[in-house]
PDB file of N, CA and C in Angstrom:
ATOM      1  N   UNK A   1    -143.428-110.586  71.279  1.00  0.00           N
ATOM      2  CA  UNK A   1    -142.860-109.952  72.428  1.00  0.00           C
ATOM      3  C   UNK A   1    -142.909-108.450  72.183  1.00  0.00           C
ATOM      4  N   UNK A   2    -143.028-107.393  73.320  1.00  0.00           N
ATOM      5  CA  UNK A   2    -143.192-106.093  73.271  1.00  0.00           C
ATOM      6  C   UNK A   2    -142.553-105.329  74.512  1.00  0.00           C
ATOM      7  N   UNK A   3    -141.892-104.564  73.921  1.00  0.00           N
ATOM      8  CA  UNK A   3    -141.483-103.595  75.033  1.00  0.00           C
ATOM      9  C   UNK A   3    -141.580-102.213  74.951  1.00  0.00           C
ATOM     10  N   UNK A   4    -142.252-101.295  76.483  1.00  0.00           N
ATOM     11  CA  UNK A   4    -142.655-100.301  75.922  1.00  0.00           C
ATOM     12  C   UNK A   4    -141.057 -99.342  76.663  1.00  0.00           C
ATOM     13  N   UNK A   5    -140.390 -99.037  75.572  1.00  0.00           N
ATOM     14  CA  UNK A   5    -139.711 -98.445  76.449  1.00  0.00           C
ATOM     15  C   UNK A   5    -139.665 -97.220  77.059  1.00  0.00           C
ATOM     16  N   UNK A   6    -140.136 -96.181  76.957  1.00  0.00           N
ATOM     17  CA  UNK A   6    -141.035 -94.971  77.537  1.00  0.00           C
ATOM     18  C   UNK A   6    -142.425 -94.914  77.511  1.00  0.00           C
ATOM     19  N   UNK A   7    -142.788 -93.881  78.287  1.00  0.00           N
ATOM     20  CA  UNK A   7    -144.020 -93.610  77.704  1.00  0.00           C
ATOM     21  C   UNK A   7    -144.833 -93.119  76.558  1.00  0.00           C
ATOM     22  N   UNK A   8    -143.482 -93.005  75.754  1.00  0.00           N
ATOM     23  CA  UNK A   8    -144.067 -93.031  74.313  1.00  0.00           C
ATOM     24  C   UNK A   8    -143.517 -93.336  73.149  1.00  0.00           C
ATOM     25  N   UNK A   9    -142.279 -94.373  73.423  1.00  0.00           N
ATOM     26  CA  UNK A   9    -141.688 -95.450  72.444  1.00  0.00           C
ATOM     27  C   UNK A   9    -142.042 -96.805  72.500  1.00  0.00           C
ATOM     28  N   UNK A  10    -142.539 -97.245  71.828  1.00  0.00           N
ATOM     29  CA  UNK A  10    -142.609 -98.877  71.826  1.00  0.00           C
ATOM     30  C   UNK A  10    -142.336 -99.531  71.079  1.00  0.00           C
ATOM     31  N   UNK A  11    -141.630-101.229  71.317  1.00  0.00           N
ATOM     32  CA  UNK A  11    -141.101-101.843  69.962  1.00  0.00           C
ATOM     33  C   UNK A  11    -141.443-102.954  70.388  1.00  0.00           C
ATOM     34  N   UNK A  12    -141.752-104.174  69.380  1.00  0.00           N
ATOM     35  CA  UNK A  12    -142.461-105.100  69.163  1.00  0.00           C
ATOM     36  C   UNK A  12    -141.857-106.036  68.226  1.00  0.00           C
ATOM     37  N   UNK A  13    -141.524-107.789  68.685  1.00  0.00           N
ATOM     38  CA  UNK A  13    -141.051-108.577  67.595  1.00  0.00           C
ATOM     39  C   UNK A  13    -141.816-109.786  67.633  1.00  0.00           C
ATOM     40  N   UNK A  14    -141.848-110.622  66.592  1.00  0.00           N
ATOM     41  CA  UNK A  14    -142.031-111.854  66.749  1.00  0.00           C
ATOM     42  C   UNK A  14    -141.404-112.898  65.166  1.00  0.00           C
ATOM     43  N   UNK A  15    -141.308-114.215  65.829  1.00  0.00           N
ATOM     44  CA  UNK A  15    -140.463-114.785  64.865  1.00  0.00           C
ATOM     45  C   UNK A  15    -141.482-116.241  65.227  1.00  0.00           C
ATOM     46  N   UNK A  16    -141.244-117.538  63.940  1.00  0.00           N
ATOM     47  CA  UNK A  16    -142.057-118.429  63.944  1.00  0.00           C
ATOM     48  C   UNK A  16    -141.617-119.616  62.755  1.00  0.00           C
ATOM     49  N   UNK A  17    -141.819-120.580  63.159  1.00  0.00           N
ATOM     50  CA  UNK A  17    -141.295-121.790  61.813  1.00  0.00           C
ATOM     51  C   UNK A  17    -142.058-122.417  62.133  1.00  0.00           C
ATOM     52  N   UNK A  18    -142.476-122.979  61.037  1.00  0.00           N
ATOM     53  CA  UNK A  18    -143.681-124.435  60.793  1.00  0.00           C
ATOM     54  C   UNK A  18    -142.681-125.619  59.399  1.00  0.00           C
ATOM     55  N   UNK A  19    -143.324-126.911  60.200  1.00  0.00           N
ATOM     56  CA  UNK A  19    -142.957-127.556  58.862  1.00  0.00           C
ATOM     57  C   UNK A  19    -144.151-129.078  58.313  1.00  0.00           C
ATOM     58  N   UNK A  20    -144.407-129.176  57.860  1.00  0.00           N
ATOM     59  CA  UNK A  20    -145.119-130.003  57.612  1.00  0.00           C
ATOM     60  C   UNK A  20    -145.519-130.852  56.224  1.00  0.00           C
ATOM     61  N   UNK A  21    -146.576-131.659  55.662  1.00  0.00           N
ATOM     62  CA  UNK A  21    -146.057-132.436  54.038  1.00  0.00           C
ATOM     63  C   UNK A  21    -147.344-132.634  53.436  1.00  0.00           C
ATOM     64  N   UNK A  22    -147.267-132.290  52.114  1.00  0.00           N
ATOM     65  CA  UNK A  22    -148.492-131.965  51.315  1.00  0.00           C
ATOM     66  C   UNK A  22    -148.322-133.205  50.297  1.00  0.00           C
ATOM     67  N   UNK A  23    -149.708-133.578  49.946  1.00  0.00           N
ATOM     68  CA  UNK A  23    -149.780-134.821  49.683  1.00  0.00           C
ATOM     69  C   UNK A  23    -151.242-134.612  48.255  1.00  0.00           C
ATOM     70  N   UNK A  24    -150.742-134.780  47.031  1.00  0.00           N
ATOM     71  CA  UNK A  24    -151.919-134.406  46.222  1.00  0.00           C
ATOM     72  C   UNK A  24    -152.078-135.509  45.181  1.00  0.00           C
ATOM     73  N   UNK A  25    -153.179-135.786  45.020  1.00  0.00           N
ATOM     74  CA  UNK A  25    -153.677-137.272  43.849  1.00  0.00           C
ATOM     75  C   UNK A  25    -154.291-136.557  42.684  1.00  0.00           C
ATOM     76  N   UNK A  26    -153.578-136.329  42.013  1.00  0.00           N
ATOM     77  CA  UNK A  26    -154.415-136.047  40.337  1.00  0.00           C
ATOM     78  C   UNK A  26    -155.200-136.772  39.700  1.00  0.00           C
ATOM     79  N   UNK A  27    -156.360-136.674  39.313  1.00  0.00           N
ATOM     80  CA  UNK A  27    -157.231-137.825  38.710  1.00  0.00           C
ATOM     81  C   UNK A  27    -156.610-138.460  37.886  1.00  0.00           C
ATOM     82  N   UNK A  28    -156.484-140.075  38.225  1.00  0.00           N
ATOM     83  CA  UNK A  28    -155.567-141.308  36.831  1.00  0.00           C
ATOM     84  C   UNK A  28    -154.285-141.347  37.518  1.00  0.00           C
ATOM     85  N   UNK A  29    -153.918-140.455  38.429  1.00  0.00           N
ATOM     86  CA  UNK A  29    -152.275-140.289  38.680  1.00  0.00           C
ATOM     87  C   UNK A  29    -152.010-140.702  40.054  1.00  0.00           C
ATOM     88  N   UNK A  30    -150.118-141.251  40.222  1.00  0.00           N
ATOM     89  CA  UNK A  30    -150.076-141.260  41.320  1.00  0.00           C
ATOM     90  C   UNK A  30    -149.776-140.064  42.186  1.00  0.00           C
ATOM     91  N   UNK A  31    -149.873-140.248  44.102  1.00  0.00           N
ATOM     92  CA  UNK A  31    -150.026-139.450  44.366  1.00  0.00           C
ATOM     93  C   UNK A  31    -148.817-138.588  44.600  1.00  0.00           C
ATOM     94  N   UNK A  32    -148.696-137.635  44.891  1.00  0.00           N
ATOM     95  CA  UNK A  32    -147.588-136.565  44.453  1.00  0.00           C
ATOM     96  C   UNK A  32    -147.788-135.814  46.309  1.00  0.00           C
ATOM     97  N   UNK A  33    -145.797-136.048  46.328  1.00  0.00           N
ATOM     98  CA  UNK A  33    -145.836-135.940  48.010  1.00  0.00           C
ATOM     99  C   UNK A  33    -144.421-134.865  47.785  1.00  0.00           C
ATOM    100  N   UNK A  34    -144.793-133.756  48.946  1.00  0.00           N
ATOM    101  CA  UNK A  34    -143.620-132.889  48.972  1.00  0.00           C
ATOM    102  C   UNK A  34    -143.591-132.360  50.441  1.00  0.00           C
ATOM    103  N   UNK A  35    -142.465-132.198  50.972  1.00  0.00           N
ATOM    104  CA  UNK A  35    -142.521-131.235  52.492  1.00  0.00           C
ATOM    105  C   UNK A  35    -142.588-129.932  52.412  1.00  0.00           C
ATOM    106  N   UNK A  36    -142.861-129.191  52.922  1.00  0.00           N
ATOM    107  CA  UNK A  36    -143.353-127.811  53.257  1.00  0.00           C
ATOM    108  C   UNK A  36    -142.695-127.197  54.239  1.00  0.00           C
ATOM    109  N   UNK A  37    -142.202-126.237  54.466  1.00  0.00           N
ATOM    110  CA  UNK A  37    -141.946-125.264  55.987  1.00  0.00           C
ATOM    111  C   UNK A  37    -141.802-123.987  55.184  1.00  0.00           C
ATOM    112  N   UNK A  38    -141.872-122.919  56.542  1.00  0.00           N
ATOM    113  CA  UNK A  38    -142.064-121.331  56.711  1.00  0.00           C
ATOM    114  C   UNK A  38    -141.355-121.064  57.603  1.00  0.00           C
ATOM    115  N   UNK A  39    -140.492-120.150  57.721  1.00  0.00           N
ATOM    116  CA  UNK A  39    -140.231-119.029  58.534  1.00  0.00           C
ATOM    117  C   UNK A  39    -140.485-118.068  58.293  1.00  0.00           C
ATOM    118  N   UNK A  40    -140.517-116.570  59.336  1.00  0.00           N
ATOM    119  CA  UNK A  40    -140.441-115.833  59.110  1.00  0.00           C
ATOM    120  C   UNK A  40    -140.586-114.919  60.801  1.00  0.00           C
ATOM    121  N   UNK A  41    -140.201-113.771  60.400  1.00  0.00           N
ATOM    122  CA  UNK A  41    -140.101-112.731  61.708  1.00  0.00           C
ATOM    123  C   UNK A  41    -140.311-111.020  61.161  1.00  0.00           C
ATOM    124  N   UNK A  42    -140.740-110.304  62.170  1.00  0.00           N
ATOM    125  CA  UNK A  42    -141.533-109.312  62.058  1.00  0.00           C
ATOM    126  C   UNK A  42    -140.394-108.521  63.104  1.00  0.00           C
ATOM    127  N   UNK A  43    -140.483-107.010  62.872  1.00  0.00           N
ATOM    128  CA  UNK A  43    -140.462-106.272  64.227  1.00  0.00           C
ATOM    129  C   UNK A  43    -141.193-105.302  63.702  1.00  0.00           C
ATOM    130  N   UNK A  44    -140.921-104.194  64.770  1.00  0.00           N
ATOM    131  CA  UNK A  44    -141.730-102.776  64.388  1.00  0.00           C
ATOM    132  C   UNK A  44    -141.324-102.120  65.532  1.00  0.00           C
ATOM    133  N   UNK A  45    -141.763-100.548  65.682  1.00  0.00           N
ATOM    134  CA  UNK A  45    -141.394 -99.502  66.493  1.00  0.00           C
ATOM    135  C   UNK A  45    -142.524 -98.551  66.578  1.00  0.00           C
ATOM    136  N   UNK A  46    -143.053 -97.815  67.449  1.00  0.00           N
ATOM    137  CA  UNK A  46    -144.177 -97.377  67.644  1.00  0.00           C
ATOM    138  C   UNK A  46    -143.482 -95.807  68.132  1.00  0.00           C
ATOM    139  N   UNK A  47    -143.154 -94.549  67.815  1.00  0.00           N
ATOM    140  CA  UNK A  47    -142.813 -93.230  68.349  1.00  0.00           C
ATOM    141  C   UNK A  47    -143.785 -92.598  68.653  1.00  0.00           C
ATOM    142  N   UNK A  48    -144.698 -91.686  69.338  1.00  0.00           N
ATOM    143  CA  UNK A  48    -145.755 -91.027  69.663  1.00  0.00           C
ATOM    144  C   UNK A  48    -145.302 -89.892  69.730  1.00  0.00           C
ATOM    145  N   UNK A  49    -144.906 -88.815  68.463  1.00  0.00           N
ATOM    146  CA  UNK A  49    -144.485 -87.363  68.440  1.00  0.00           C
ATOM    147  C   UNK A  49    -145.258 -86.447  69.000  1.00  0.00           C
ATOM    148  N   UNK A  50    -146.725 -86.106  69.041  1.00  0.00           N
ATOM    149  CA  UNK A  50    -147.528 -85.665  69.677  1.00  0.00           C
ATOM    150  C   UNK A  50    -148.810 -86.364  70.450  1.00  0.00           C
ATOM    151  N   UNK A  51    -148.439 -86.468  72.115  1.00  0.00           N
ATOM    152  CA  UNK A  51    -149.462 -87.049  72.428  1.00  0.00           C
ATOM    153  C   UNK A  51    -151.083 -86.582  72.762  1.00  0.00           C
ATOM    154  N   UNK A  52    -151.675 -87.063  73.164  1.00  0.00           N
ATOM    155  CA  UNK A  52    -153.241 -86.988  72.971  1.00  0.00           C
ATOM    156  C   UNK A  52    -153.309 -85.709  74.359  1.00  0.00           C
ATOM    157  N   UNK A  53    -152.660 -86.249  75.135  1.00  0.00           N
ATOM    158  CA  UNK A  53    -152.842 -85.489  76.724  1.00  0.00           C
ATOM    159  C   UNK A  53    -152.452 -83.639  76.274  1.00  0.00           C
ATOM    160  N   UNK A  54    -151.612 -83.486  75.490  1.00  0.00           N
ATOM    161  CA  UNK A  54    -151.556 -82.054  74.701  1.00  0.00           C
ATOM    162  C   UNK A  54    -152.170 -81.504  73.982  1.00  0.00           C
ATOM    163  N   UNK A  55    -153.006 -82.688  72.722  1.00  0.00           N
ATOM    164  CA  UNK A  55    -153.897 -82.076  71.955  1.00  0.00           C
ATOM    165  C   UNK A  55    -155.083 -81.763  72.136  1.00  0.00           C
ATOM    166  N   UNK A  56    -155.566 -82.454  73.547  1.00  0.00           N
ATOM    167  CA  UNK A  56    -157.098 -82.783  73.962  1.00  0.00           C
ATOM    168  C   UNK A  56    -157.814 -83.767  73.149  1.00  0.00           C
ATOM    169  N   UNK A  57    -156.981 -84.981  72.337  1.00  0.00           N
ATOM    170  CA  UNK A  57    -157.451 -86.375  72.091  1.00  0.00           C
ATOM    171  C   UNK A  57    -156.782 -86.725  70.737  1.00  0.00           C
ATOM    172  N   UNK A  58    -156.064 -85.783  70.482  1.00  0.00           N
ATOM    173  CA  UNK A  58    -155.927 -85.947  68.768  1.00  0.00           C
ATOM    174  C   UNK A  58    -154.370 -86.265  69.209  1.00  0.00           C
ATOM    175  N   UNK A  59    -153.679 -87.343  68.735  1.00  0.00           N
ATOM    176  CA  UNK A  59    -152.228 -87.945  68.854  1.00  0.00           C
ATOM    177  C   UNK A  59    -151.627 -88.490  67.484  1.00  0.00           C
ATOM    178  N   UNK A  60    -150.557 -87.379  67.414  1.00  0.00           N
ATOM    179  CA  UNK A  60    -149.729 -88.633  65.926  1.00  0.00           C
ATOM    180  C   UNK A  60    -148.338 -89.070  66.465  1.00  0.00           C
ATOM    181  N   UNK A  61    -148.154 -89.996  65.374  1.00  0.00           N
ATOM    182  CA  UNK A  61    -147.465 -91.094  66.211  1.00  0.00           C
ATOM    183  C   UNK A  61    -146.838 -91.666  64.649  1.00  0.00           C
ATOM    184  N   UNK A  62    -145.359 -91.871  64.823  1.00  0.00           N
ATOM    185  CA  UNK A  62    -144.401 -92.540  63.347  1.00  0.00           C
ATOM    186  C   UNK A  62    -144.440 -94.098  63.724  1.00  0.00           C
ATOM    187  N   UNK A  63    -145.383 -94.768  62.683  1.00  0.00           N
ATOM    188  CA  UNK A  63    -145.239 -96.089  63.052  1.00  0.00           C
ATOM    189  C   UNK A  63    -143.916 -97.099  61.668  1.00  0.00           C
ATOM    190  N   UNK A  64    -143.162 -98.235  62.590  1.00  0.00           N
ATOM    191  CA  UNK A  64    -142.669 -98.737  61.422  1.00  0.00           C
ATOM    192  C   UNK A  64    -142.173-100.329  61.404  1.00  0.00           C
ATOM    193  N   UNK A  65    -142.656-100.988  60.289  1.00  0.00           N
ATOM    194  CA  UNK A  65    -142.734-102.585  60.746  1.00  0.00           C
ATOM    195  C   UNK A  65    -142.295-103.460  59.448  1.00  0.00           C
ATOM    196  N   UNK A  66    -141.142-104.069  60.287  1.00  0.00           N
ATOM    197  CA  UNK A  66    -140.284-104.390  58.921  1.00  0.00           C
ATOM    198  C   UNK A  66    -140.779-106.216  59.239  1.00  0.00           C
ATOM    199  N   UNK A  67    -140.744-106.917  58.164  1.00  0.00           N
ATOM    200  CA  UNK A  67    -141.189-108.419  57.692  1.00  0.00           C
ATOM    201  C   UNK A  67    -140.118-109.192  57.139  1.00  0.00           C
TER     202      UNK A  67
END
């Protein structure tokens, strides 16, 4: 998900879980079974301190994205 909230702030998230089961046979052995899952979530923020329309194309911008 993203929202730009001016024309030159923007912030950005996303979040996600999986779960699922891993299953491994060692040669001679029995097989060896375990469940698995992940979460995890992201955001970030996008500032545009100098834009392009002032410099004649050249724009910097504080980017920052936490995990």
């Amino acid at each position: 998900m993203g929202y730009q909230v001016n024309d030159r702030v923007s912030v950005w998230g996303v979040t996600g879980y999986g779960t699922g089961a891993l299953s491994l046979t060692p040669d001679g052995a029995s097989a060896l079974e375990t469940g698995v899952s992940m979460a995890m979530s992201a955001v970030g923020t996008r500032d545009e301190l100098i834009g392009s329309r002032v410099t004649g194309g050249f724009a910097l911008a504080f980017k920052a994205d936490a995990l």
